[in-house]
Protein backbone atom coordinates (compact mmCIF):
# COMPACT_ATOMS: atom_id res chain seq x y z
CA UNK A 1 117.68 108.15 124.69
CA UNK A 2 116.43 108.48 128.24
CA UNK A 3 117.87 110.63 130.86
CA UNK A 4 120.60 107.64 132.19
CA UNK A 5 122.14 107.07 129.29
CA UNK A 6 125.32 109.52 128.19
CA UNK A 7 126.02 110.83 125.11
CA UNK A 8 128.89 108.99 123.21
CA UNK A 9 131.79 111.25 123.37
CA UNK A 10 133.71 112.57 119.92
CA UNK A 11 136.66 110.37 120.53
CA UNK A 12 133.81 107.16 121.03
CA UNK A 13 132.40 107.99 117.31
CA UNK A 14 135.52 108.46 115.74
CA UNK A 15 136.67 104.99 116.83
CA UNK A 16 133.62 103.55 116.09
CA UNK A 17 133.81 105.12 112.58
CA UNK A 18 137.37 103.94 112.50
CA UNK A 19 136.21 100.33 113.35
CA UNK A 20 133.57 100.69 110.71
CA UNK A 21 135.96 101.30 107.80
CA UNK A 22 138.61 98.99 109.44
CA UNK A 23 136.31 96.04 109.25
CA UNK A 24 135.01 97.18 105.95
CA UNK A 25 138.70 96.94 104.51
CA UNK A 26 139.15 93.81 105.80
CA UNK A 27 136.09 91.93 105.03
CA UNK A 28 136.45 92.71 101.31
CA UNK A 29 140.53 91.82 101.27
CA UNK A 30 139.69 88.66 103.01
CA UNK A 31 136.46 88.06 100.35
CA UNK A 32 138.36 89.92 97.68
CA UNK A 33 137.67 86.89 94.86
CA UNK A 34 133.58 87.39 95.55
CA UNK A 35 134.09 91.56 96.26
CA UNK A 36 134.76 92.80 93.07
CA UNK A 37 133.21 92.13 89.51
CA UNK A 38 129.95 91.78 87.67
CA UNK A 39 128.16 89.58 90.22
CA UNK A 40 129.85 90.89 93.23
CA UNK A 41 128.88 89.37 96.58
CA UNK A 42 131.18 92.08 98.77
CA UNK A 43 129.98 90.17 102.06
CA UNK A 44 131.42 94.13 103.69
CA UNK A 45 128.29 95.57 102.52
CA UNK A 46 126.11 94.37 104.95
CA UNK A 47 127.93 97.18 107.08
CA UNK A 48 126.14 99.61 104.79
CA UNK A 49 122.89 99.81 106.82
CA UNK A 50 125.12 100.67 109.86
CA UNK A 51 124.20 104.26 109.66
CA UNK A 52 120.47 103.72 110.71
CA UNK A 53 122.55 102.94 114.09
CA UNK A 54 124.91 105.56 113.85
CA UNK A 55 125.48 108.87 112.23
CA UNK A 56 129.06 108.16 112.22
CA UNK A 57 128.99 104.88 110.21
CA UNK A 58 128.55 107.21 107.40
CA UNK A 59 132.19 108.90 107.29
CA UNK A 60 133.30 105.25 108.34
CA UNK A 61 131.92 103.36 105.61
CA UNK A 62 132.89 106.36 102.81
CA UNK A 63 137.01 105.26 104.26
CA UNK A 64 136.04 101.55 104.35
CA UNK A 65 135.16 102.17 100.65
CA UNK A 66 138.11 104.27 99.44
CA UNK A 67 140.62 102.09 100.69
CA UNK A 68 139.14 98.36 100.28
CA UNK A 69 139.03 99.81 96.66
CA UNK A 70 142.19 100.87 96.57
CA UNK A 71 142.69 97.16 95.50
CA UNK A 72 140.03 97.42 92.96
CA UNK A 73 140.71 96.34 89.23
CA UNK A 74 138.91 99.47 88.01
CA UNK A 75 141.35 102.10 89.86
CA UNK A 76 140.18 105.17 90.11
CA UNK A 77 137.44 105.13 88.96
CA UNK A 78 135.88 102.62 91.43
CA UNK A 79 137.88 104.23 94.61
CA UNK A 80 136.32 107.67 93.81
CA UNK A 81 132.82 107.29 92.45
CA UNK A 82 132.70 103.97 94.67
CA UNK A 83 133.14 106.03 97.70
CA UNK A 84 131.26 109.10 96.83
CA UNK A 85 128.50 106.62 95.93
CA UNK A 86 128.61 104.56 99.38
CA UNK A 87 128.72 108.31 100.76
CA UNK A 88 125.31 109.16 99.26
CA UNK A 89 123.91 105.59 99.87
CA UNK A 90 125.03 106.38 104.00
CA UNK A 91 123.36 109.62 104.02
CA UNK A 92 120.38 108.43 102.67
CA UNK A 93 119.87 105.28 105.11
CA UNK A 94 121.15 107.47 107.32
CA UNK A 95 117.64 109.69 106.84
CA UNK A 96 115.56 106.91 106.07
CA UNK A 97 116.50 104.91 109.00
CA UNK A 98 114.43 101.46 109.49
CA UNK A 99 112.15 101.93 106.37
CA UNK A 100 112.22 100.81 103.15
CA UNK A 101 114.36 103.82 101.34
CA UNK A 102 116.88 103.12 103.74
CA UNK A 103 117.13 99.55 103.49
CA UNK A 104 117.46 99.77 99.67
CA UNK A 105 119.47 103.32 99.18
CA UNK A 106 122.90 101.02 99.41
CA UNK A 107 121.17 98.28 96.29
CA UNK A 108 119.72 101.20 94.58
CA UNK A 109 122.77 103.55 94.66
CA UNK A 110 125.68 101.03 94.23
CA UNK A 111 123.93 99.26 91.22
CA UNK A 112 122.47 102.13 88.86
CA UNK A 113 125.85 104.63 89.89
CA UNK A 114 128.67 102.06 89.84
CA UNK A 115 126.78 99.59 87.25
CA UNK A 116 127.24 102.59 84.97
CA UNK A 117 130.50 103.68 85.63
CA UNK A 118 131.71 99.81 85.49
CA UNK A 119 129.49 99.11 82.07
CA UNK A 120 131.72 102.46 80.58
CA UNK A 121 134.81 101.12 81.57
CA UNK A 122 134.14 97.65 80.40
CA UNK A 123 132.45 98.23 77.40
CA UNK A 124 129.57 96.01 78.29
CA UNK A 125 125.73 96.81 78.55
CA UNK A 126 124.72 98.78 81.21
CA UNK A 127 121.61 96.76 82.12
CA UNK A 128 124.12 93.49 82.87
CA UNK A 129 126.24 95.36 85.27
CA UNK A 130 122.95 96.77 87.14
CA UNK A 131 121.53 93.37 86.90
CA UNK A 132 124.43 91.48 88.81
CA UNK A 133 125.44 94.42 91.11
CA UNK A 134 121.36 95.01 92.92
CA UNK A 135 121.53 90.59 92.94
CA UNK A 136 125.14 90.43 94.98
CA UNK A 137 124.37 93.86 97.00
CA UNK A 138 120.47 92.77 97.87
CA UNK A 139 121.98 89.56 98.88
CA UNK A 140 124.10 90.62 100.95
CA UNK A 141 122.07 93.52 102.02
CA UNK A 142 119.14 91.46 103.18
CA UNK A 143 120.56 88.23 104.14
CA UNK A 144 123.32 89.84 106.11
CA UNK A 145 123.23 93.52 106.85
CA UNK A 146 119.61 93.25 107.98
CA UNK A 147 119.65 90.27 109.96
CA UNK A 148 122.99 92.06 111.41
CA UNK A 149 120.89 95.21 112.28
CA UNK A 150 118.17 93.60 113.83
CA UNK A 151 120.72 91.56 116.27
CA UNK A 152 122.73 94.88 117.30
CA UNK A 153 119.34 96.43 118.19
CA UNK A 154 118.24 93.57 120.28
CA UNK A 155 121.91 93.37 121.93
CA UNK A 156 122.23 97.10 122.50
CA UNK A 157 118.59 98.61 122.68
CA UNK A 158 119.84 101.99 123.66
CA UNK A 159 121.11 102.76 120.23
């Protein structure tokens, strides 16, 4: 940041965090037959790599989460542990900002944590549910969320 440019102000962040999990709602209600399941292509999570743009992304992407999974076939289980993970997934892109940890924290994170959780609940191998979640989230991830990055850092280079 240069001397010109201002600070964004606490009311700016919270509605950008608000946007954030607004959009991340609605992108997996309106994709909701490819957003949950084995092989899971949740198109929302190319909003995941937000956070190497803004620190606030991270509290809006932990909503997004909670309540796009309030619609979730695995209940609770996937609106608590789904959030908490997409909260440690944010924090760590968050740190690791434009390099590789960062870029793979939200594949990493969202297929060993909730491939587990979903493999307990479903009574199905582990290594399946890992499998098909890192294939839909590193899809999305790299042929969406980081094309998406790169644009909003050509468009706005001050962020």
């Amino acid at each position: 940041m240069n001397g010109m440019e201002k600070r964004p102000l606490p009311l700016e962040r919270g509605l950008r965090a608000a946007i954030i999990a607004g959009l991340y709602v609605a992108l997996t209600y309106f994709f909701q037959p490819i957003s949950f399941g084995m092989t899971q292509f949740r198109v929302s999570e190319a909003l995941t790599l937000l956070p190497m743009l803004w620190p606030e992304a991270v509290a809006g992407l932990f909503l997004g989460v909670l309540l796009a999974n309030l619609a979730s076939p695995f209940g609770l289980w996937d609106i608590v542990l789904g959030s908490l993970t997409t909260l440690l997934a944010a924090l760590v892109t968050r740190r690791f900002a434009f390099r590789w940890p960062g870029y793979l924290s939200p594949v990493v994170f969202n297929s060993l944590i909730v491939g587990g959780y979903l493999s307990y609940l479903t009574h199905t191998p582990y290594l399946l549910w890992v499998g098909g979640i890192a294939l839909g989230e590193g899809g999305v991830v790299l042929l969406l969320g980081y094309p998406l990055i790169q644009l909003l850092r050509r468009r706005f280079p001050g962020i």
